[in-house]
Protein backbone atom coordinates (compact mmCIF):
# COMPACT_ATOMS: atom_id res chain seq x y z
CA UNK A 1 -13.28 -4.60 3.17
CA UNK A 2 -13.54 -1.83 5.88
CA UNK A 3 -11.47 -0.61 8.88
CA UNK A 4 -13.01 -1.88 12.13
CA UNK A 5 -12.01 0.26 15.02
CA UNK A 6 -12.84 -1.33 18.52
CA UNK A 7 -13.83 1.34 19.65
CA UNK A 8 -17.68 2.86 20.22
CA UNK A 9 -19.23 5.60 17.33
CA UNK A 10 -21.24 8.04 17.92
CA UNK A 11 -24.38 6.05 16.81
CA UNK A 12 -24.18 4.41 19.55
CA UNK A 13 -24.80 7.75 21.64
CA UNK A 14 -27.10 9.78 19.93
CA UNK A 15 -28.95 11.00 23.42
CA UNK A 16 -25.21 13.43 23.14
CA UNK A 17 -24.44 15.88 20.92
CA UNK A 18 -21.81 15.14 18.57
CA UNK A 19 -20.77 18.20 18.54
CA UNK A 20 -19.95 18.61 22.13
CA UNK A 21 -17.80 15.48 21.84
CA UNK A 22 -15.42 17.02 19.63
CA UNK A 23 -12.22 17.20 21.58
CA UNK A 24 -10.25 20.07 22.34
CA UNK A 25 -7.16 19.35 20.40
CA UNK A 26 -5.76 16.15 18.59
CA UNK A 27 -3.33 13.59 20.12
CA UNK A 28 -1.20 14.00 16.89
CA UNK A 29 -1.44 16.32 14.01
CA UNK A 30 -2.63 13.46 11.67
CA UNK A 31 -6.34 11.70 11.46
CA UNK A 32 -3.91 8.35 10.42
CA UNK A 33 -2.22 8.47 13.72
CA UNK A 34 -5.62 9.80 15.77
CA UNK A 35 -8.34 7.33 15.42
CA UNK A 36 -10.33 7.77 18.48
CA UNK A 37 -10.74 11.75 17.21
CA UNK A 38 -11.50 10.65 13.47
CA UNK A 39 -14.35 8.22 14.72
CA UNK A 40 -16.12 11.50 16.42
CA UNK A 41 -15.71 13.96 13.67
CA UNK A 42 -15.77 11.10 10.66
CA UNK A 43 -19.54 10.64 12.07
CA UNK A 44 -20.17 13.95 11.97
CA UNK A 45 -19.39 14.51 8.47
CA UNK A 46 -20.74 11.51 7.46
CA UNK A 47 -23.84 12.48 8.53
CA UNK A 48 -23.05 16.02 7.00
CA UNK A 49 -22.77 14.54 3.56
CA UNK A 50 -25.49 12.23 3.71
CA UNK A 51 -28.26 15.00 4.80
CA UNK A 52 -26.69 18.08 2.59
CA UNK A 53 -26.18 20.05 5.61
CA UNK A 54 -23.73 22.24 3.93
CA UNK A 55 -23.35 24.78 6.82
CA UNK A 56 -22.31 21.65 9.13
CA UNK A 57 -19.41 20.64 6.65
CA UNK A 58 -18.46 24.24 6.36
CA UNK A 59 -18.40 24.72 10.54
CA UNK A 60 -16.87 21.42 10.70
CA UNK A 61 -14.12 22.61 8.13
CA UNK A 62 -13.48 25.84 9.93
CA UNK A 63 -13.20 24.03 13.42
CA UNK A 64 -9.23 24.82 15.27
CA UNK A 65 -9.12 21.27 15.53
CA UNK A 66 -8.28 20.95 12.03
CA UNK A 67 -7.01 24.26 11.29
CA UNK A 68 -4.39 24.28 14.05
CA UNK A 69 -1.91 22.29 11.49
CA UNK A 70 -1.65 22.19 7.74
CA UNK A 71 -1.33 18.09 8.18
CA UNK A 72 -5.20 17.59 9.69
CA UNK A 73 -7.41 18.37 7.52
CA UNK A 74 -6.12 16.84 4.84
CA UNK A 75 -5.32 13.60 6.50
CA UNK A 76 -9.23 13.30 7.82
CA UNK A 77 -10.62 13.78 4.38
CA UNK A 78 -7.75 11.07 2.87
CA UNK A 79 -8.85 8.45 5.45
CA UNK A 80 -12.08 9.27 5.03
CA UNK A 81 -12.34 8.33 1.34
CA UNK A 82 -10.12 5.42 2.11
CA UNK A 83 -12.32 3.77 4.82
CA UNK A 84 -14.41 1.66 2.94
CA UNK A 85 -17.08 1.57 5.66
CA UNK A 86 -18.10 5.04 4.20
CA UNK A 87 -20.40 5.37 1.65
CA UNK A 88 -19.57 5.70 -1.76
CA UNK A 89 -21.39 9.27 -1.54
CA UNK A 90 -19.07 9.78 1.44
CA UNK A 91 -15.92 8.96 0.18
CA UNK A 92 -16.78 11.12 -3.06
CA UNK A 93 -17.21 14.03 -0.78
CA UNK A 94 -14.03 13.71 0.79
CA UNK A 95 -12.08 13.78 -2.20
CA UNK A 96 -13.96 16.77 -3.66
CA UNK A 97 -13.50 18.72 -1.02
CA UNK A 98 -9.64 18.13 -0.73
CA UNK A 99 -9.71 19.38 -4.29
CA UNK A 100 -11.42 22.19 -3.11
CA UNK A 101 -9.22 23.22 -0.14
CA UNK A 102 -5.86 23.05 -2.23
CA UNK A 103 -5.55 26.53 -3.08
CA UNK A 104 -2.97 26.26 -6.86
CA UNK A 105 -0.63 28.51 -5.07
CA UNK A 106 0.00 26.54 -1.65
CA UNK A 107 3.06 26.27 -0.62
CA UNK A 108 2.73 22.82 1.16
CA UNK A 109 4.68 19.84 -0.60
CA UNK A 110 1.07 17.41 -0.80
CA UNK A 111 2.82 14.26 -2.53
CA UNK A 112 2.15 12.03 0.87
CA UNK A 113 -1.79 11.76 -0.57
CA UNK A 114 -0.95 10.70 -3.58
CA UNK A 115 -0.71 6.50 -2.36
CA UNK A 116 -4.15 7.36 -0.74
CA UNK A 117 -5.42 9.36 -4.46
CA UNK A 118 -4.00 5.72 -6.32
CA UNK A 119 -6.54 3.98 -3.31
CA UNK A 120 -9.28 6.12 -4.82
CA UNK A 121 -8.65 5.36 -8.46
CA UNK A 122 -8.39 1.21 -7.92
CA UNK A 123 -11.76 1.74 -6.38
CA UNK A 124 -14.69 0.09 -7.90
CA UNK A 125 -17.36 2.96 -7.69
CA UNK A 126 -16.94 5.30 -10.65
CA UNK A 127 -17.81 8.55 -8.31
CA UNK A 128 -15.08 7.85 -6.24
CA UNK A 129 -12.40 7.55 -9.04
CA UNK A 130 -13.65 10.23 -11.09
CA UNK A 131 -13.35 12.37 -7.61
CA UNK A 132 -9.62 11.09 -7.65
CA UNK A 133 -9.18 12.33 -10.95
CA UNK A 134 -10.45 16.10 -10.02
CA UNK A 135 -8.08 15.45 -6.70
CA UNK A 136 -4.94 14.85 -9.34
CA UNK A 137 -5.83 17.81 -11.50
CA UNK A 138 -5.72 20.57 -8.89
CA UNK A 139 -2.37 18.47 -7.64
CA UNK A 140 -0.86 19.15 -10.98
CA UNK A 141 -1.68 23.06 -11.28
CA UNK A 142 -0.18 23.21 -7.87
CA UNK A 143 3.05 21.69 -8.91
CA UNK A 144 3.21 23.14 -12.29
CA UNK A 145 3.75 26.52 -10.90
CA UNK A 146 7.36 27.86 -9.55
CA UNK A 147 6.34 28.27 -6.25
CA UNK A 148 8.67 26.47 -3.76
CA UNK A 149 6.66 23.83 -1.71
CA UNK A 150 7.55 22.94 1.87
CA UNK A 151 7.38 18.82 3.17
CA UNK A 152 4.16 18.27 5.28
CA UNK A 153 3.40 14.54 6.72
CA UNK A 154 7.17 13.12 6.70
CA UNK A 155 7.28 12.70 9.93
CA UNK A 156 4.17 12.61 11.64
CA UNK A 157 2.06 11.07 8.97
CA UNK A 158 1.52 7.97 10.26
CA UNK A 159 1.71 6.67 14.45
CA UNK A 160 4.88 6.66 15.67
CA UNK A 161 4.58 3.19 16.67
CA UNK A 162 3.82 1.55 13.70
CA UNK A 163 6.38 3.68 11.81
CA UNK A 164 9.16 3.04 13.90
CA UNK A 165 10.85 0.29 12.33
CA UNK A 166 10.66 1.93 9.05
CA UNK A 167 11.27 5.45 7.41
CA UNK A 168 8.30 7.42 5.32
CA UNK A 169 10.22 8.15 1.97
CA UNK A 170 9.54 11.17 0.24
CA UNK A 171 10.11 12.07 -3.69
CA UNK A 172 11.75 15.09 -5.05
CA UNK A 173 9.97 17.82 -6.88
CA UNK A 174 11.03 16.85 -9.99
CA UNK A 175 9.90 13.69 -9.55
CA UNK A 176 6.63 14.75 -8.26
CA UNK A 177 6.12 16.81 -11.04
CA UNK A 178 7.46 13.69 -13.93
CA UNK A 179 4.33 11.39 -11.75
CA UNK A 180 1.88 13.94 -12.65
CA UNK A 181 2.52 15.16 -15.84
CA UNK A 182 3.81 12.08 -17.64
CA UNK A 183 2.44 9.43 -15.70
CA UNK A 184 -1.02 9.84 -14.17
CA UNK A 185 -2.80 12.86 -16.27
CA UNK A 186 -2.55 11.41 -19.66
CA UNK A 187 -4.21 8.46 -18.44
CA UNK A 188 -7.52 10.02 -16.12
CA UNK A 189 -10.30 8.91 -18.64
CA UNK A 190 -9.16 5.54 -18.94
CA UNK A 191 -8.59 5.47 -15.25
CA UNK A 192 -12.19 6.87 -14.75
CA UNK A 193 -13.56 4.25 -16.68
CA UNK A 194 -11.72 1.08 -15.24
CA UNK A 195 -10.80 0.58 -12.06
CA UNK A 196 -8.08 -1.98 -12.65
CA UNK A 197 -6.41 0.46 -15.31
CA UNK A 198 -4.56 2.50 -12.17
CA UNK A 199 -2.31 -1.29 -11.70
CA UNK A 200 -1.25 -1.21 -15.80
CA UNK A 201 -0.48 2.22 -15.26
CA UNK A 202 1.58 2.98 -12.23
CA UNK A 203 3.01 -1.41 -12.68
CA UNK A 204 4.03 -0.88 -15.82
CA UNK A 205 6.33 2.41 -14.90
CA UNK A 206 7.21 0.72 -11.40
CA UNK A 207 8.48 -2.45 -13.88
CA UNK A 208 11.10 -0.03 -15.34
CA UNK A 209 13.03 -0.53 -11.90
CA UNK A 210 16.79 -1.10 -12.06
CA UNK A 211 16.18 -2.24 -16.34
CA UNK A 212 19.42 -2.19 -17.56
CA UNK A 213 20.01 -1.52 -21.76
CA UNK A 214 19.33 0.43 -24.28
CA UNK A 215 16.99 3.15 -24.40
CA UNK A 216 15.10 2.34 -27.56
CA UNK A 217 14.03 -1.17 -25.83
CA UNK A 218 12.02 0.70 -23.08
CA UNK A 219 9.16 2.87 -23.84
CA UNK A 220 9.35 6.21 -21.93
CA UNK A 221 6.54 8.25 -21.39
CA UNK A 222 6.88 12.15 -22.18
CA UNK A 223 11.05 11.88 -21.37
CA UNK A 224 13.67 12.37 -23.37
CA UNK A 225 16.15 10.47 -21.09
CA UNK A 226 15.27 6.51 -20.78
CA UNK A 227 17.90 6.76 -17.19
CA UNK A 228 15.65 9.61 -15.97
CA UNK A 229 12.72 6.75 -16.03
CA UNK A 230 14.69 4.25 -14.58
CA UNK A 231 16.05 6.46 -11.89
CA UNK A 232 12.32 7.71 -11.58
CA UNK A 233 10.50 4.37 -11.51
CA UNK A 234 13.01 3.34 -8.75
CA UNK A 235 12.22 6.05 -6.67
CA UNK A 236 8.39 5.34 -6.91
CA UNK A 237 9.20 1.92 -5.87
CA UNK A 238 10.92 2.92 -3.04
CA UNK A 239 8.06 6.00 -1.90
CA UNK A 240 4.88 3.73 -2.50
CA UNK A 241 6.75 0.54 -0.63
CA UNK A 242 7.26 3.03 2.53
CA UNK A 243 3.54 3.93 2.74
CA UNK A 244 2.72 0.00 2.63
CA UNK A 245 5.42 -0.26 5.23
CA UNK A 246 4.89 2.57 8.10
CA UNK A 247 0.82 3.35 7.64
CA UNK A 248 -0.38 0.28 9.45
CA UNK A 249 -3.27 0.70 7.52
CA UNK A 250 -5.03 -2.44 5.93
CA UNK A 251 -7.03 -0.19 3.44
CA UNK A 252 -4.14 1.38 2.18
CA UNK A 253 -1.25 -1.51 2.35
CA UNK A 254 -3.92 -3.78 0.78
CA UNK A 255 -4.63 -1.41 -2.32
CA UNK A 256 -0.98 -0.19 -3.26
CA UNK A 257 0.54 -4.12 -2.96
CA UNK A 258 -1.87 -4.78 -5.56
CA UNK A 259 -0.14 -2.54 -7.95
CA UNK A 260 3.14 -3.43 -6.66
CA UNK A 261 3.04 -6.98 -6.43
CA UNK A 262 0.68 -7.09 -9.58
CA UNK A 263 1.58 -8.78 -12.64
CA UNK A 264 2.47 -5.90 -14.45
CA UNK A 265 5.58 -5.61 -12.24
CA UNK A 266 7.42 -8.85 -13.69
CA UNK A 267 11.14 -7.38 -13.69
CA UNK A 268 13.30 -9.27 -11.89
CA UNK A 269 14.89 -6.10 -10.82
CA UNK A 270 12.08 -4.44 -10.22
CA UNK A 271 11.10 -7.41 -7.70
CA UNK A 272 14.24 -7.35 -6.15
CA UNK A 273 13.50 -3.57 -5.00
CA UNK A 274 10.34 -3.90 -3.88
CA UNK A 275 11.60 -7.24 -1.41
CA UNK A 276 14.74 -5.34 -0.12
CA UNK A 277 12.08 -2.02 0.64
CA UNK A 278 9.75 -4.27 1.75
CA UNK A 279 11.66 -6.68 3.35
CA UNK A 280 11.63 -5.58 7.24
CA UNK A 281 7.66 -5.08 7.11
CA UNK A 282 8.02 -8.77 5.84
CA UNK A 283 9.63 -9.56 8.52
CA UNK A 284 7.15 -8.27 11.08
CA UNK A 285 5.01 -10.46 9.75
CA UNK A 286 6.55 -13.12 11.17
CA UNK A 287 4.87 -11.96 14.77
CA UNK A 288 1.59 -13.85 15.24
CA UNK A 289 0.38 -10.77 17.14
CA UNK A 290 1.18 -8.22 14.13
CA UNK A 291 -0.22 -9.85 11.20
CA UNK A 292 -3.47 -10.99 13.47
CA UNK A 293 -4.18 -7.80 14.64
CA UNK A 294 -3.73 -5.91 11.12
CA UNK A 295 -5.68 -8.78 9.52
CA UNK A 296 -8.03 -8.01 12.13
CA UNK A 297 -8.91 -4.55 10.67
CA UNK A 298 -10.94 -5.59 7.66
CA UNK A 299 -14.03 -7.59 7.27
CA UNK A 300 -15.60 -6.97 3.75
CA UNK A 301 -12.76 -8.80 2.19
CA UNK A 302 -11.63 -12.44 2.90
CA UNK A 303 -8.13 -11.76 4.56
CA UNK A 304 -6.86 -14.79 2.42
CA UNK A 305 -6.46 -12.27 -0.28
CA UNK A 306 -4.71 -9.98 1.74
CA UNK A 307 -2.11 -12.45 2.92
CA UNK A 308 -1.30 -13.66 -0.56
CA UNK A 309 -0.43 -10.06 -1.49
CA UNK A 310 1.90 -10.03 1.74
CA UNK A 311 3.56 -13.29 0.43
CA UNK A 312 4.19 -11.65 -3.12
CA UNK A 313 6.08 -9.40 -2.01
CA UNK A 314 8.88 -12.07 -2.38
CA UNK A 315 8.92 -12.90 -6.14
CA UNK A 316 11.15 -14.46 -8.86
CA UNK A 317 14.10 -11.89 -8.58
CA UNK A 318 13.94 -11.69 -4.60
CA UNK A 319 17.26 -11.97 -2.49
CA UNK A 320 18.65 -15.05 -0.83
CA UNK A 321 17.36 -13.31 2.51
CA UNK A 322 13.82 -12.28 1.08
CA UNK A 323 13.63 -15.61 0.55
CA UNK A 324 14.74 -16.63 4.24
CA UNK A 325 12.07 -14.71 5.53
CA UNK A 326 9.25 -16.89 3.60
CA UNK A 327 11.16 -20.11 4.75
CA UNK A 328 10.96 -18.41 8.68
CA UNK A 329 6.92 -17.81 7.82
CA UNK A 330 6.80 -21.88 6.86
CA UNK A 331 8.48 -22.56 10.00
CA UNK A 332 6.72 -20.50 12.60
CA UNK A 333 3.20 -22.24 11.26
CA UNK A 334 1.68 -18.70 11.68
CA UNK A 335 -1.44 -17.50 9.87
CA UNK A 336 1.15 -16.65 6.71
CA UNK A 337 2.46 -20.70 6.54
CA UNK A 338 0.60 -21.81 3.79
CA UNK A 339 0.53 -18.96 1.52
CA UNK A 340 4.66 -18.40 2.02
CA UNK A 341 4.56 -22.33 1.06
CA UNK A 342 2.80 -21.62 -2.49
CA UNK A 343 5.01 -18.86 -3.12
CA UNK A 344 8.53 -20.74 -2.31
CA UNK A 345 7.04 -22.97 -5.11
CA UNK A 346 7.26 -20.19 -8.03
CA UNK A 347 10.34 -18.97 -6.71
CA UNK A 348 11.97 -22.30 -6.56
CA UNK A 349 12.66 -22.64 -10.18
CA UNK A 350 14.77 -19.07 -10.28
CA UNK A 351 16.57 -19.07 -7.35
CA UNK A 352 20.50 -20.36 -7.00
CA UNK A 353 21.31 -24.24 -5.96
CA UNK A 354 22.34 -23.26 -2.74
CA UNK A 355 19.06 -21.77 -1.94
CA UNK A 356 16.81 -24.49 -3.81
CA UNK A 357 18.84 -26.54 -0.71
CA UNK A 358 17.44 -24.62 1.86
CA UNK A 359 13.70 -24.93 0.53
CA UNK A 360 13.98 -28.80 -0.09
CA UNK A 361 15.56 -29.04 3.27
CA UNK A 362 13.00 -27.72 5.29
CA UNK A 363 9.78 -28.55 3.13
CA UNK A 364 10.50 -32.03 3.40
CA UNK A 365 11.35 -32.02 6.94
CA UNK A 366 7.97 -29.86 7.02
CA UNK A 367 6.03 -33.47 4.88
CA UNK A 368 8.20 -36.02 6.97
CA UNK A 369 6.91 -34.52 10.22
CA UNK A 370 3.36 -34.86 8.64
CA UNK A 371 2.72 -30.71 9.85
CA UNK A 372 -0.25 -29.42 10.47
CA UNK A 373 0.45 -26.82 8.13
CA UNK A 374 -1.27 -28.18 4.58
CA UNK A 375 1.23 -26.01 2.84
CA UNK A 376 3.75 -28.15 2.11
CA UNK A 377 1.34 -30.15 0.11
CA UNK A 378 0.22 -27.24 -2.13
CA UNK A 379 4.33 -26.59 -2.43
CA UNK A 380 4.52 -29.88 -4.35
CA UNK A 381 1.01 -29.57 -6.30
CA UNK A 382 2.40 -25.68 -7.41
CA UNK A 383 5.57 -27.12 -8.21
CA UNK A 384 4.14 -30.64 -10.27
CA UNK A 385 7.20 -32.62 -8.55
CA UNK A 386 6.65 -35.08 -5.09
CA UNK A 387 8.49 -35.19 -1.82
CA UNK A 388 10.79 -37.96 -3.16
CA UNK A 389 11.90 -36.52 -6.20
CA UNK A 390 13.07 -33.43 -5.07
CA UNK A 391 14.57 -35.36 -2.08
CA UNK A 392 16.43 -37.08 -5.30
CA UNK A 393 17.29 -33.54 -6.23
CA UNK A 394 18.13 -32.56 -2.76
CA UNK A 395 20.76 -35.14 -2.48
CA UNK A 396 22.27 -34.23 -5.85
CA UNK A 397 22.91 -30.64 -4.71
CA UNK A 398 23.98 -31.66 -1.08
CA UNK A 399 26.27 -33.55 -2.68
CA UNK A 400 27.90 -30.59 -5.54
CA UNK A 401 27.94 -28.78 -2.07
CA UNK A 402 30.38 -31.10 -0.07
């Protein structure tokens, strides 16, 4: 998978100097929301890296372009290491020489890399994750001090236009500091070693979501108060869901549904957070136009997988109107149909009567009208029943309902 942008690199001028196509100033603070400017200098460290030319990286680095705001340097090394395009050797760089630049006794609030650090660490090239590791060290001496750290990125992160519908969530210190410390630290070398460790790790805390019991049923890492993890988890939820939601960026929104729509995150609570945070990005995805052109981004990963993750987002747990929003994907026959077909199927069993109406209604309307949409048909292979006996099953509810 990579980000495509559509629009020229320097490659393909090399009679120019790069150099002399840096521009004068950036469109917006952030590399995320100024991709025309990140192609130029992203080729220009790239080629940087690759040939050793430390004094480049170091002019590049000391360049008012991306000294002018505390947001831009830090954003062009993040979406540096998460373009996959890069190299690994690249992407590597980048992350070592965020660590670098954090000075322990900054005063900027840096939590809006750490979605783009958990990128790095579900990342199958060992250099890159142990990178991310050295990135979430230097992260934790910064917040274990007492020094008071001002927000950088809330608002300006990400473009405006993607971000408009939804609202970049931030964590509190505290809570910052609990992610670090108790959460991601203790578990580097086994995250350094396996890149699918980052989902058991971060899913299994996310999971904790809106639990409701006693404390001694829930395992809680390096607390003494089981709410505190609840009330924590939630908030995670809430923070990694608005990066998915307002970054409009495929390598990022792919990576961090994987961990929240992954099958360590099985709480029916949990679920139901992640739909209602997620649920108006869902919704977007009900424009042909939007889903095309952000599928449209990648091309080193078959997009099916992509769309499945968008379609998990609704799970076992989910809202009545979650729900309605994977019915509306069935209807519109857009390029989400099929896949919001297989996953009405394992929701079907768990949701009310009134709402097991409202799939049987319209899936069999979708097999009597013989649509092209082959979804329908994998609706009754997932759920091992046919068209007439859930139209049996149909009638016996429409009929409780009278």
């Amino acid at each position: 998978m990579e980000i495509e942008y559509p629009y020229p690199t320097i490659s393909a001028t090399m009679t120019v100097d790069p150099w002399s196509l840096i521009p004068s100033e950036l469109t917006n603070p952030s590399f995320f929301a100024s991709p025309t400017e990140y192609a130029i200098i992203s080729e220009i460290y790239s080629v940087a890296v690759t040939t050793s030319n430390r004094s480049n990286i170091e002019k590049l680095f000391s360049s008012p372009l991306l000294l002018n705001s505390p947001l831009s340097l830090p954003t062009f090394l993040a979406r540096t290491w998460i373009t996959l395009s890069h190299s690994t050797s690249v992407r590597s760089a980048a992350l070592t020489h965020f660590a670098d630049v954090i000075s322990p006794d900054t005063t900027h609030d840096l939590q809006g890399f750490l979605p783009h650090i958990l990128v790095a660490l579900s990342t199958a090239e060992k250099p890159i994750r142990e990178a991310a590791c050295t990135v979430l060290t230097q992260l934790h001496r910064v917040y274990s001090s007492n020094t008071k750290h001002s927000i950088i990125g809330l608002m300006e992160m990400y473009a405006e236009d993607v971000a408009s519908l939804n609202t970049l969530k931030w964590l509190s210190i505290p809570e910052v500091k609990w992610f670090l410390t108790h959460v991601l630290l203790p578990k580097l070398a086994e995250c350094k070693l396996d890149a699918g460790y980052i989902h058991k790790v971060v899913g299994e805390i996310l999971n904790q979501a809106g639990k409701k019991g006693k404390k001694e049923q829930y395992p809680s890492p390096g607390l003494t108060s089981w709410l505190t993890l609840v009330r924590n988890s939630m908030s995670l939820m809430v923070f990694l869901a608005s990066h998915v939601a307002c970054s409009g960026m495929f390598s990022l929104q792919y990576y961090l549904l994987r961990i929240l729509t992954g099958a360590f995150v099985d709480n029916p609570a949990a679920i139901k957070l992640r739909a209602q945070c997620l649920e108006t990005f869902l919704e977007q995805c009900n424009d042909t136009e939007f889903i095309t052109e952000l599928l449209g981004q990648v091309s080193m990963i078959d997009p099916s997988d992509f769309k499945g993750e968008l379609v998990r987002i609704v799970g076992s747990g989910s809202g009545a109107s979650q729900i309605t929003i994977l019915l509306d994907l069935v209807r519109g026959h857009g390029p989400l149909a099929m896949d919001a077909c297989r996953q009405l199927s394992i929701v079907f069993p768990a949701t009310g009567q009134a709402t097991q109406l409202s799939i049987a209604r319209l899936l069999i309307s979708q097999f009597d009208a013989a649509s092209p949409v082959p979804g329908p048909l994998s609706f009754w292979a997932n759920l091992r029943t046919s068209p007439s006996a859930l139209h049996r099953r149909w009638t016996q509810l429409h009929s409780r309902h009278r």
